[in-house]
PDB file of N, CA and C in Angstrom:
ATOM      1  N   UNK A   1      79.609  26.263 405.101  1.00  0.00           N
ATOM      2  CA  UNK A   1      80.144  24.942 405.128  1.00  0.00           C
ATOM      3  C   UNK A   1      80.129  24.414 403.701  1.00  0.00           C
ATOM      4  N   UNK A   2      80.952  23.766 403.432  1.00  0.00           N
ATOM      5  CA  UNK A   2      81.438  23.477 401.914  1.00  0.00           C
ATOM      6  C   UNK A   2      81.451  21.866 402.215  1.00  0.00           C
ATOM      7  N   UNK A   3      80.582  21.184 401.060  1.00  0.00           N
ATOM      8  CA  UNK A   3      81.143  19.954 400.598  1.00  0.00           C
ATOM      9  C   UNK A   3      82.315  19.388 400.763  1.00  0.00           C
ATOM     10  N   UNK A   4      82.442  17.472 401.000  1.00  0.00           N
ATOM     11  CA  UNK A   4      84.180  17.575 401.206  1.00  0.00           C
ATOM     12  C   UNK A   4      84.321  17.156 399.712  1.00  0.00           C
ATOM     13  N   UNK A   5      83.465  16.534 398.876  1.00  0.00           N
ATOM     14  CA  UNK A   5      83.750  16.444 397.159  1.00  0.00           C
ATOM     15  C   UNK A   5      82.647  15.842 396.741  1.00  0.00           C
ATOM     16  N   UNK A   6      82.612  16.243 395.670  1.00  0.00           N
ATOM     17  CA  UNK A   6      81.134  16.237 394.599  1.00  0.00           C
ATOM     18  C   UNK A   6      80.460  14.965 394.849  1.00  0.00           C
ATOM     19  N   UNK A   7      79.160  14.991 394.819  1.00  0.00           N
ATOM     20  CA  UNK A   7      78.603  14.116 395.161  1.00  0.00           C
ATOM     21  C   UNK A   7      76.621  14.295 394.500  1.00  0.00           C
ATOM     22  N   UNK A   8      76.461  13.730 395.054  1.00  0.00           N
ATOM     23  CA  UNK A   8      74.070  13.432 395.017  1.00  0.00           C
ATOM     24  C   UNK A   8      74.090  13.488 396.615  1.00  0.00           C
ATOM     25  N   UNK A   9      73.172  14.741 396.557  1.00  0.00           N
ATOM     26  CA  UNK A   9      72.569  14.767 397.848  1.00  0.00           C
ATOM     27  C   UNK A   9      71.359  14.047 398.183  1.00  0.00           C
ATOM     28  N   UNK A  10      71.637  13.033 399.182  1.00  0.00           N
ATOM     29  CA  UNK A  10      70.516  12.247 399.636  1.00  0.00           C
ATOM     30  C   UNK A  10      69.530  12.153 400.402  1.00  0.00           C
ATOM     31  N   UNK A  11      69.999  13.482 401.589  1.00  0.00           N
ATOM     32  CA  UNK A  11      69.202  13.808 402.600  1.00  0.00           C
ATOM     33  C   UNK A  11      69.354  15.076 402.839  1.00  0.00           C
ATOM     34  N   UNK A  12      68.525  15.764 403.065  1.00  0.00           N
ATOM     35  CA  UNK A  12      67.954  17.318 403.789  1.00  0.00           C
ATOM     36  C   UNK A  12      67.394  17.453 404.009  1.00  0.00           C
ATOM     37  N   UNK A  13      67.293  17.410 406.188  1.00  0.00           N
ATOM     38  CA  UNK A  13      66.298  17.474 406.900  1.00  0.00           C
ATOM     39  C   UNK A  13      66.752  18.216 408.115  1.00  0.00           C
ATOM     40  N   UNK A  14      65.848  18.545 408.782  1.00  0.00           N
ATOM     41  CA  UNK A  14      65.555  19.079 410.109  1.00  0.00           C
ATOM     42  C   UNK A  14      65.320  17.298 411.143  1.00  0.00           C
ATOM     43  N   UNK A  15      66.543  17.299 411.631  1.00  0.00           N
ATOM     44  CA  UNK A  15      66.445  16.078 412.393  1.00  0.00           C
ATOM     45  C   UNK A  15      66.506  16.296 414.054  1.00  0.00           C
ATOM     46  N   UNK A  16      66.144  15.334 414.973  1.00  0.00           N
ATOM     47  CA  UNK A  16      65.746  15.913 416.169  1.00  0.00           C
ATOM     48  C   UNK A  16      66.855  15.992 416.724  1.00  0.00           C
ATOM     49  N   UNK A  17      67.633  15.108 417.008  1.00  0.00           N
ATOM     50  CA  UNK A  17      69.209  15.256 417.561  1.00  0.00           C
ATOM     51  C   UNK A  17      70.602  15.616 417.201  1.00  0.00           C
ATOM     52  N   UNK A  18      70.220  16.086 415.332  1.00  0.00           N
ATOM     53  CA  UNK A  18      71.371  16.520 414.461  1.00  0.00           C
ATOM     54  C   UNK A  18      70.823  17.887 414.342  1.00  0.00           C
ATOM     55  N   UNK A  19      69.729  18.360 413.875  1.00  0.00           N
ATOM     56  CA  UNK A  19      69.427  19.379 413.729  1.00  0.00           C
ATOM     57  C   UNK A  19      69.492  19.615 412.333  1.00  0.00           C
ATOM     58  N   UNK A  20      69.360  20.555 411.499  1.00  0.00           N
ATOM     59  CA  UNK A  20      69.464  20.563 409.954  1.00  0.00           C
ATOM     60  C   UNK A  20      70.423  19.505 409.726  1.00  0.00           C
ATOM     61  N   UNK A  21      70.396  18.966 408.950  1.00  0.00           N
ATOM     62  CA  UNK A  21      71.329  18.132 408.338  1.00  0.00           C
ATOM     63  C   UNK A  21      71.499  17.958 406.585  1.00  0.00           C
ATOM     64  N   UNK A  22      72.726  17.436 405.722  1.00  0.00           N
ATOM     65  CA  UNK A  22      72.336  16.892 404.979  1.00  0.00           C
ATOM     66  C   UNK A  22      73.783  15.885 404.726  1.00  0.00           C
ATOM     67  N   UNK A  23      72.991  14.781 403.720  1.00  0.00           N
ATOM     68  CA  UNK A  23      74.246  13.295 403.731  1.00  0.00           C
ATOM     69  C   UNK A  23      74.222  13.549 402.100  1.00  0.00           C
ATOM     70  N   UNK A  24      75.465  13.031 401.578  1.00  0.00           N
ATOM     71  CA  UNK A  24      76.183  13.487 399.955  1.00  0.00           C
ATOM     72  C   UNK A  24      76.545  12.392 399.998  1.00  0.00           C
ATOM     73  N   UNK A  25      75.795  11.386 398.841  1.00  0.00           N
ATOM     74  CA  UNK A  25      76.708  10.098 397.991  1.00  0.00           C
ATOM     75  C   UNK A  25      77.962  10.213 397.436  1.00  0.00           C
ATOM     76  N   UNK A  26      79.274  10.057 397.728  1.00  0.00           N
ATOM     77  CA  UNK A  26      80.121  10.409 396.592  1.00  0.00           C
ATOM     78  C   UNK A  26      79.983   9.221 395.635  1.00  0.00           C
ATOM     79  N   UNK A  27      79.517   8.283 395.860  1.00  0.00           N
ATOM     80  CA  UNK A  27      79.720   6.814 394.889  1.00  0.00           C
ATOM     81  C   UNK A  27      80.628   5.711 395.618  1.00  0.00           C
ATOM     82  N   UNK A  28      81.084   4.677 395.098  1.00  0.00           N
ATOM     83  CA  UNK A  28      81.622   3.736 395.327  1.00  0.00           C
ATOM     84  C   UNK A  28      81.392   3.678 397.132  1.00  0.00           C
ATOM     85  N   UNK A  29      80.175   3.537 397.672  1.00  0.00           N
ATOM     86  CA  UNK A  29      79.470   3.309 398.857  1.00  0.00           C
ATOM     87  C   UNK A  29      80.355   4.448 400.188  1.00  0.00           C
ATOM     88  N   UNK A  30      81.425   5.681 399.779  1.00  0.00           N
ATOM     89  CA  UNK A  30      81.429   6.711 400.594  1.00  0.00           C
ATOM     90  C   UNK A  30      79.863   8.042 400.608  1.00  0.00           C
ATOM     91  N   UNK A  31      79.712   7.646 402.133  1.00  0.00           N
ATOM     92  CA  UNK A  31      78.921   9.414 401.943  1.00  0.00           C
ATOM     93  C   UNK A  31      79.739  10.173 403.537  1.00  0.00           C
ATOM     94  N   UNK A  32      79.105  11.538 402.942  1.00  0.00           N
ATOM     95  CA  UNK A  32      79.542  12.133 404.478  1.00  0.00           C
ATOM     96  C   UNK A  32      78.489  12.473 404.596  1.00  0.00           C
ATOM     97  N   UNK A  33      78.168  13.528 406.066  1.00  0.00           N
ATOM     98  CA  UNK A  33      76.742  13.727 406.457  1.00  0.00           C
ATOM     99  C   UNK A  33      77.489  15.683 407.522  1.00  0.00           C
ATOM    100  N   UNK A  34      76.559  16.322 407.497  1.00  0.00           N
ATOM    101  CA  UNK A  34      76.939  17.729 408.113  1.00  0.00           C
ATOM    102  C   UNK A  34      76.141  17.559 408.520  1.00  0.00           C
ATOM    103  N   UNK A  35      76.063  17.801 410.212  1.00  0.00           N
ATOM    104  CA  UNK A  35      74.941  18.381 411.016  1.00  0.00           C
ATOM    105  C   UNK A  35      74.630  19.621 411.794  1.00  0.00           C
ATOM    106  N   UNK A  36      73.904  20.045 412.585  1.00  0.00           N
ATOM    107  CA  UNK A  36      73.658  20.989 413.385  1.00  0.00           C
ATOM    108  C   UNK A  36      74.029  22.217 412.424  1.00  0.00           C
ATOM    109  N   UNK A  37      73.242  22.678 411.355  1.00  0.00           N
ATOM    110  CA  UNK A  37      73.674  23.384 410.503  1.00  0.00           C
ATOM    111  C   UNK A  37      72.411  24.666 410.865  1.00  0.00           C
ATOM    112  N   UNK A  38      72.534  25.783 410.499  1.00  0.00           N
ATOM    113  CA  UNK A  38      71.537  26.904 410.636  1.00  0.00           C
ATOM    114  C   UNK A  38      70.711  26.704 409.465  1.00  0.00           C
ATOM    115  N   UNK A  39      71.681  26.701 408.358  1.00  0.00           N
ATOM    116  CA  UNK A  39      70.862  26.374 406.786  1.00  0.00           C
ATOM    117  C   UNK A  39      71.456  25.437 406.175  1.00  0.00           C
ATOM    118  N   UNK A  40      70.272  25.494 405.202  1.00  0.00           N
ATOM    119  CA  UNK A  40      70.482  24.075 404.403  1.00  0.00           C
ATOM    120  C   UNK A  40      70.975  25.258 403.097  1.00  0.00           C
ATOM    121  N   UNK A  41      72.071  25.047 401.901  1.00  0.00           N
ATOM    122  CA  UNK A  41      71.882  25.389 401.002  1.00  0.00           C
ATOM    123  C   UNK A  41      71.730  24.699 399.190  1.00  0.00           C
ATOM    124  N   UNK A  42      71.570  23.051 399.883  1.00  0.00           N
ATOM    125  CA  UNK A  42      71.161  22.540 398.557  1.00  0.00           C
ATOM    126  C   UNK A  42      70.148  21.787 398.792  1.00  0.00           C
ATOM    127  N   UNK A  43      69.721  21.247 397.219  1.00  0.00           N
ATOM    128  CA  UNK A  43      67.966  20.470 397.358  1.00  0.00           C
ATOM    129  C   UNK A  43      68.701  18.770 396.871  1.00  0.00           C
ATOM    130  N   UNK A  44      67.710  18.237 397.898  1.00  0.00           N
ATOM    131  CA  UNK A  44      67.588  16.651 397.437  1.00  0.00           C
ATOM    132  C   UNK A  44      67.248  16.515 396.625  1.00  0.00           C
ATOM    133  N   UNK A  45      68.719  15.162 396.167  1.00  0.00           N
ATOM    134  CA  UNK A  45      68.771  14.382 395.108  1.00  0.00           C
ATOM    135  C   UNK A  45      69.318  15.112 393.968  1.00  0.00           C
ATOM    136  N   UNK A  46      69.869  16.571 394.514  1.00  0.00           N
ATOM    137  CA  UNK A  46      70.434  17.440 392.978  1.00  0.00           C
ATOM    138  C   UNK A  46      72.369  16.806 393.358  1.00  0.00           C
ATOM    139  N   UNK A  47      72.855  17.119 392.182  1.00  0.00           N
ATOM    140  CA  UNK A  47      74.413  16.825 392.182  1.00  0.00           C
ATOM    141  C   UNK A  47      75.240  17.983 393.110  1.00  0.00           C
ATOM    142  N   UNK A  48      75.868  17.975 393.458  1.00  0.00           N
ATOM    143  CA  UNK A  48      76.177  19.139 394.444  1.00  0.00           C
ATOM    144  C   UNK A  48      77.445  19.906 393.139  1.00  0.00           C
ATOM    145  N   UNK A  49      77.488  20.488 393.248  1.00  0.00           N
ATOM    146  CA  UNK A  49      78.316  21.505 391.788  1.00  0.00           C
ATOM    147  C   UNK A  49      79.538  20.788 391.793  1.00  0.00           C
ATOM    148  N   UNK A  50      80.228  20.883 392.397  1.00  0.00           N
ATOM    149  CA  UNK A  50      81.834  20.188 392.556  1.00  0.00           C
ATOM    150  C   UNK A  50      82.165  20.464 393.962  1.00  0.00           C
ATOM    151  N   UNK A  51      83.223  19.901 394.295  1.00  0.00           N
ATOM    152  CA  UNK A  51      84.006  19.708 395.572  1.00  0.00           C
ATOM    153  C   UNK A  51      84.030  21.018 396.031  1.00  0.00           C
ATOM    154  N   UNK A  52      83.745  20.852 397.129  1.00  0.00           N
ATOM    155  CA  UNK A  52      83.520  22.583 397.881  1.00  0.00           C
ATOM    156  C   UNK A  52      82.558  23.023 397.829  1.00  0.00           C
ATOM    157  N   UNK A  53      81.578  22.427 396.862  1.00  0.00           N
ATOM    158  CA  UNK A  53      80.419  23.416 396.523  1.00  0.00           C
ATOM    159  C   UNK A  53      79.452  23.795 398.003  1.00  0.00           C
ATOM    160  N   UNK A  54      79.040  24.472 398.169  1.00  0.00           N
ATOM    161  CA  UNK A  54      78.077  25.195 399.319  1.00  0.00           C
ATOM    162  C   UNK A  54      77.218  24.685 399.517  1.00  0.00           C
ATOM    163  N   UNK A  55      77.448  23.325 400.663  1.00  0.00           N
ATOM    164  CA  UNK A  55      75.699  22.443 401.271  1.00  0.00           C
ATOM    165  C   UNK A  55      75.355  23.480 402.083  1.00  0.00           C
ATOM    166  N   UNK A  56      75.743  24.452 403.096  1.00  0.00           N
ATOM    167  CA  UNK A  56      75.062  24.887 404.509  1.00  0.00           C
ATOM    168  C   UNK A  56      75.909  25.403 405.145  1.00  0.00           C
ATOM    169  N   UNK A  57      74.844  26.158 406.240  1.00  0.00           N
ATOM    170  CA  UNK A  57      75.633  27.034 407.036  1.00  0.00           C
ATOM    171  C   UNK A  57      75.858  26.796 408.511  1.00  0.00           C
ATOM    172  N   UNK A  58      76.910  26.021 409.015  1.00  0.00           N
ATOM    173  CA  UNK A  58      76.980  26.075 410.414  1.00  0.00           C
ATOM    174  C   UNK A  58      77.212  26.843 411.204  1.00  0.00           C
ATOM    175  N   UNK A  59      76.475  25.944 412.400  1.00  0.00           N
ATOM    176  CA  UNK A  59      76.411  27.287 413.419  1.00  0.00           C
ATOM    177  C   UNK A  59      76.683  26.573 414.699  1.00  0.00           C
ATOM    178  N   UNK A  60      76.613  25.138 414.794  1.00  0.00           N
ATOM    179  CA  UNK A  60      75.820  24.854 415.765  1.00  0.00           C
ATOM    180  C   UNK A  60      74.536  24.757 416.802  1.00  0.00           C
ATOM    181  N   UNK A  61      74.338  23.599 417.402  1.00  0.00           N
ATOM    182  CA  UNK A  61      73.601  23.483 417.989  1.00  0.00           C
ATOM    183  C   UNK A  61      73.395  23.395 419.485  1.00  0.00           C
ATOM    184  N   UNK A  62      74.583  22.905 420.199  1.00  0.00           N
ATOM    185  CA  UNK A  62      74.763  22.292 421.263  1.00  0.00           C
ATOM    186  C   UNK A  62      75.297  23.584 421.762  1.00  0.00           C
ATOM    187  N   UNK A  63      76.562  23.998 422.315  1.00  0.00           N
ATOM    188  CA  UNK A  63      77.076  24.381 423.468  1.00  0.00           C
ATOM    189  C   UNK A  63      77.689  25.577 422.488  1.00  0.00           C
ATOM    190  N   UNK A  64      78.053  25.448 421.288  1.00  0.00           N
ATOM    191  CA  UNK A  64      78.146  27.105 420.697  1.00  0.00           C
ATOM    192  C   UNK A  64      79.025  26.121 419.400  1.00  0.00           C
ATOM    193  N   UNK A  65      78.833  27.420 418.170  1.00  0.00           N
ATOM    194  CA  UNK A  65      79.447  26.852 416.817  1.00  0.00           C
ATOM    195  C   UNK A  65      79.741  26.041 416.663  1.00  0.00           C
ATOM    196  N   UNK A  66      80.046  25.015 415.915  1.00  0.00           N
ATOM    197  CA  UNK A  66      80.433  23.924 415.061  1.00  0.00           C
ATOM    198  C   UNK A  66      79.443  22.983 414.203  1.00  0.00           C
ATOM    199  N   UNK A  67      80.539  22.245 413.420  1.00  0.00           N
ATOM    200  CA  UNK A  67      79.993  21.304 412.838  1.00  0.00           C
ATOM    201  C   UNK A  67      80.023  19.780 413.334  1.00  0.00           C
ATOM    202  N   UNK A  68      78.929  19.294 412.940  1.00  0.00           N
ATOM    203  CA  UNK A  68      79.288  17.785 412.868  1.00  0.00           C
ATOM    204  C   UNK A  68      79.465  16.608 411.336  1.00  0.00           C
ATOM    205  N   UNK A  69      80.969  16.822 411.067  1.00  0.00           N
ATOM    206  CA  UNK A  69      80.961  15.822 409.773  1.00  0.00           C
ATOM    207  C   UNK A  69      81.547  14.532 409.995  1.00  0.00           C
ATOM    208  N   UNK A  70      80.894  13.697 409.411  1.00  0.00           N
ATOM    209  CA  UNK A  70      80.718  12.348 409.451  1.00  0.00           C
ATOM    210  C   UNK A  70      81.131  11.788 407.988  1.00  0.00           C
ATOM    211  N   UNK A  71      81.824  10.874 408.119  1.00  0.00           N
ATOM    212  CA  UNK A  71      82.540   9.777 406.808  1.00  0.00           C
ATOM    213  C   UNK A  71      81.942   8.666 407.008  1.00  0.00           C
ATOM    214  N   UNK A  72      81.177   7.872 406.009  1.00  0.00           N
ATOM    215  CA  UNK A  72      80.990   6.460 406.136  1.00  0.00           C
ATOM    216  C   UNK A  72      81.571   5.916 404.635  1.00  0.00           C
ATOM    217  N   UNK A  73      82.177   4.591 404.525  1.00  0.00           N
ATOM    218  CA  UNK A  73      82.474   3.967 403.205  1.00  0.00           C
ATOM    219  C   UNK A  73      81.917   2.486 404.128  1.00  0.00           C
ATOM    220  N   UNK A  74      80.920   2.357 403.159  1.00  0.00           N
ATOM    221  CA  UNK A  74      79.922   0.694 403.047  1.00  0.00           C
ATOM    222  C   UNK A  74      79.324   0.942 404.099  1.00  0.00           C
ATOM    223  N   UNK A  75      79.069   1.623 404.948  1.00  0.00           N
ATOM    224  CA  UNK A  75      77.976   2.051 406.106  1.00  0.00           C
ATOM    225  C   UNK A  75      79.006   1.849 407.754  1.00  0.00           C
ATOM    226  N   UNK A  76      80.101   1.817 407.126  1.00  0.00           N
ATOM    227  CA  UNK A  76      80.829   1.905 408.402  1.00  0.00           C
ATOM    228  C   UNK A  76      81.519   3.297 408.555  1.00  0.00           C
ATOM    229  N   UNK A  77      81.081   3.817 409.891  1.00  0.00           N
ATOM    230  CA  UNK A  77      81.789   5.206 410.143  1.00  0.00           C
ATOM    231  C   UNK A  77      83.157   4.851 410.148  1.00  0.00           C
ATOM    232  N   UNK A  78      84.307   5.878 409.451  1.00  0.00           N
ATOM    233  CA  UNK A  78      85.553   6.442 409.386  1.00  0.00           C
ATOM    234  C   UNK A  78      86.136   7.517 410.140  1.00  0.00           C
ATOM    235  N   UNK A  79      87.220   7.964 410.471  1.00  0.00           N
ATOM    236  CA  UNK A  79      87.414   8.505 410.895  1.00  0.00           C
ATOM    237  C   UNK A  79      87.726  10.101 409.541  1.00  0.00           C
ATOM    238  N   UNK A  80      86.668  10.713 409.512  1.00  0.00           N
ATOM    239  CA  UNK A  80      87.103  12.169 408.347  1.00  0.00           C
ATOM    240  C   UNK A  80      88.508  12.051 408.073  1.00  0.00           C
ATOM    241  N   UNK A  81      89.093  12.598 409.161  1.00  0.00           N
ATOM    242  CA  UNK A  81      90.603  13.288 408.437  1.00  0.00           C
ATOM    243  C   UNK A  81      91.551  11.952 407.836  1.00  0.00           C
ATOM    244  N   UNK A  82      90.684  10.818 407.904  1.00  0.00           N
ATOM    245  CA  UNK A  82      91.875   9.907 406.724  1.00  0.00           C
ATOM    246  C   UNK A  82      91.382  10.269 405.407  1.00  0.00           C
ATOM    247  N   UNK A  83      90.288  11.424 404.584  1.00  0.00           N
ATOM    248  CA  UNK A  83      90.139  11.649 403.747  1.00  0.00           C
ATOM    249  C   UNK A  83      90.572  12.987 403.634  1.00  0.00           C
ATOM    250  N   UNK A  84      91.087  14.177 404.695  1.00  0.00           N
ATOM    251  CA  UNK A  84      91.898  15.048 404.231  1.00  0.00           C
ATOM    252  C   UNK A  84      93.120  15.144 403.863  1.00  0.00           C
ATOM    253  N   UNK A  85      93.703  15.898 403.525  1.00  0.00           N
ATOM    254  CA  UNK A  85      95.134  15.831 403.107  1.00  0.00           C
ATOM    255  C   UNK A  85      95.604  17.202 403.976  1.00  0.00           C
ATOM    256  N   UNK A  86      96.743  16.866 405.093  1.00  0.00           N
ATOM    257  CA  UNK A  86      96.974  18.167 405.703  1.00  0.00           C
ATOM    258  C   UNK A  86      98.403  18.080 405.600  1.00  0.00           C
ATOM    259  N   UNK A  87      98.580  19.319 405.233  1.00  0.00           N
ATOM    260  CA  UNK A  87      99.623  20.377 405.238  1.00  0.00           C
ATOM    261  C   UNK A  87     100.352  20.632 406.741  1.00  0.00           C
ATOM    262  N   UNK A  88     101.746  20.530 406.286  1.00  0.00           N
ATOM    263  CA  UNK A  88     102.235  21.093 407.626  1.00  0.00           C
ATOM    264  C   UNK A  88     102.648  22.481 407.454  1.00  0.00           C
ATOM    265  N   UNK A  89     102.609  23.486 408.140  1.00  0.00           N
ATOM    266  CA  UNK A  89     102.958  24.775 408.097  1.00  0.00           C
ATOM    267  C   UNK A  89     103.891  25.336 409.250  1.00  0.00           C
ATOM    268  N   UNK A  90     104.795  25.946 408.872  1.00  0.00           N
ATOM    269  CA  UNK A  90     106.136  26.089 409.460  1.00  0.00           C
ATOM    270  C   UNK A  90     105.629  27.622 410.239  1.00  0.00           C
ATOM    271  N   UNK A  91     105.994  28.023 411.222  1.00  0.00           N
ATOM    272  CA  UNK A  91     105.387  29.228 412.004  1.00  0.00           C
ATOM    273  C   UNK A  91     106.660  30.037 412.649  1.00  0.00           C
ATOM    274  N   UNK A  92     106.950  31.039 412.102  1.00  0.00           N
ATOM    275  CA  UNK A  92     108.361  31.741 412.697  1.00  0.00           C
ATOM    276  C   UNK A  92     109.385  31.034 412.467  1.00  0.00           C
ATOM    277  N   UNK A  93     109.598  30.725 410.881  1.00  0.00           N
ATOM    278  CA  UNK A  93     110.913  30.200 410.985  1.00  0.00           C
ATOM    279  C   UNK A  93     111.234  30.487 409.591  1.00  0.00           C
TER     280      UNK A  93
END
């Protein structure tokens, strides 16, 4: 699982209902947060390398694989994908 962009990691823990976790400041009051992860692969409070860089490894926790990522800007949850940018891809044509 890859970072969604560079950031200060603020939290990395073993939480009871997320399970590994960790939350990334990007600044101007956005963080995201990954949960139910198998591993953690960065340390609190270090800068995370750049966008993409390698927080952890999901696996899930609940009912089989996945992640749980979370967007907040000023402590209000967002919905993620208004911070991706998706591509449309044309299939047999």
């Amino acid at each position: 699982m890859h970072a969604a962009a560079a950031g200060v990691v603020r939290l990395t823990n073993d939480l009871f209902y997320s399970g590994n976790a960790v939350i990334i400041d990007h600044g101007a009051g956005v963080f995201t947060s990954y949960s139910h992860l198998s591993r953690i692969d960065v340390r609190w409070a270090r800068r995370s390398a750049r966008p993409g860089g390698r927080a952890g490894r999901a696996t899930g926790r609940a009912t089989g694989p996945h992640l749980h990522w979370g967007v907040k800007v000023n402590s209000i949850s967002v919905n993620p994908l208004a911070f991706v940018r998706v591509t449309e891809f044309l299939v047999g044509g």
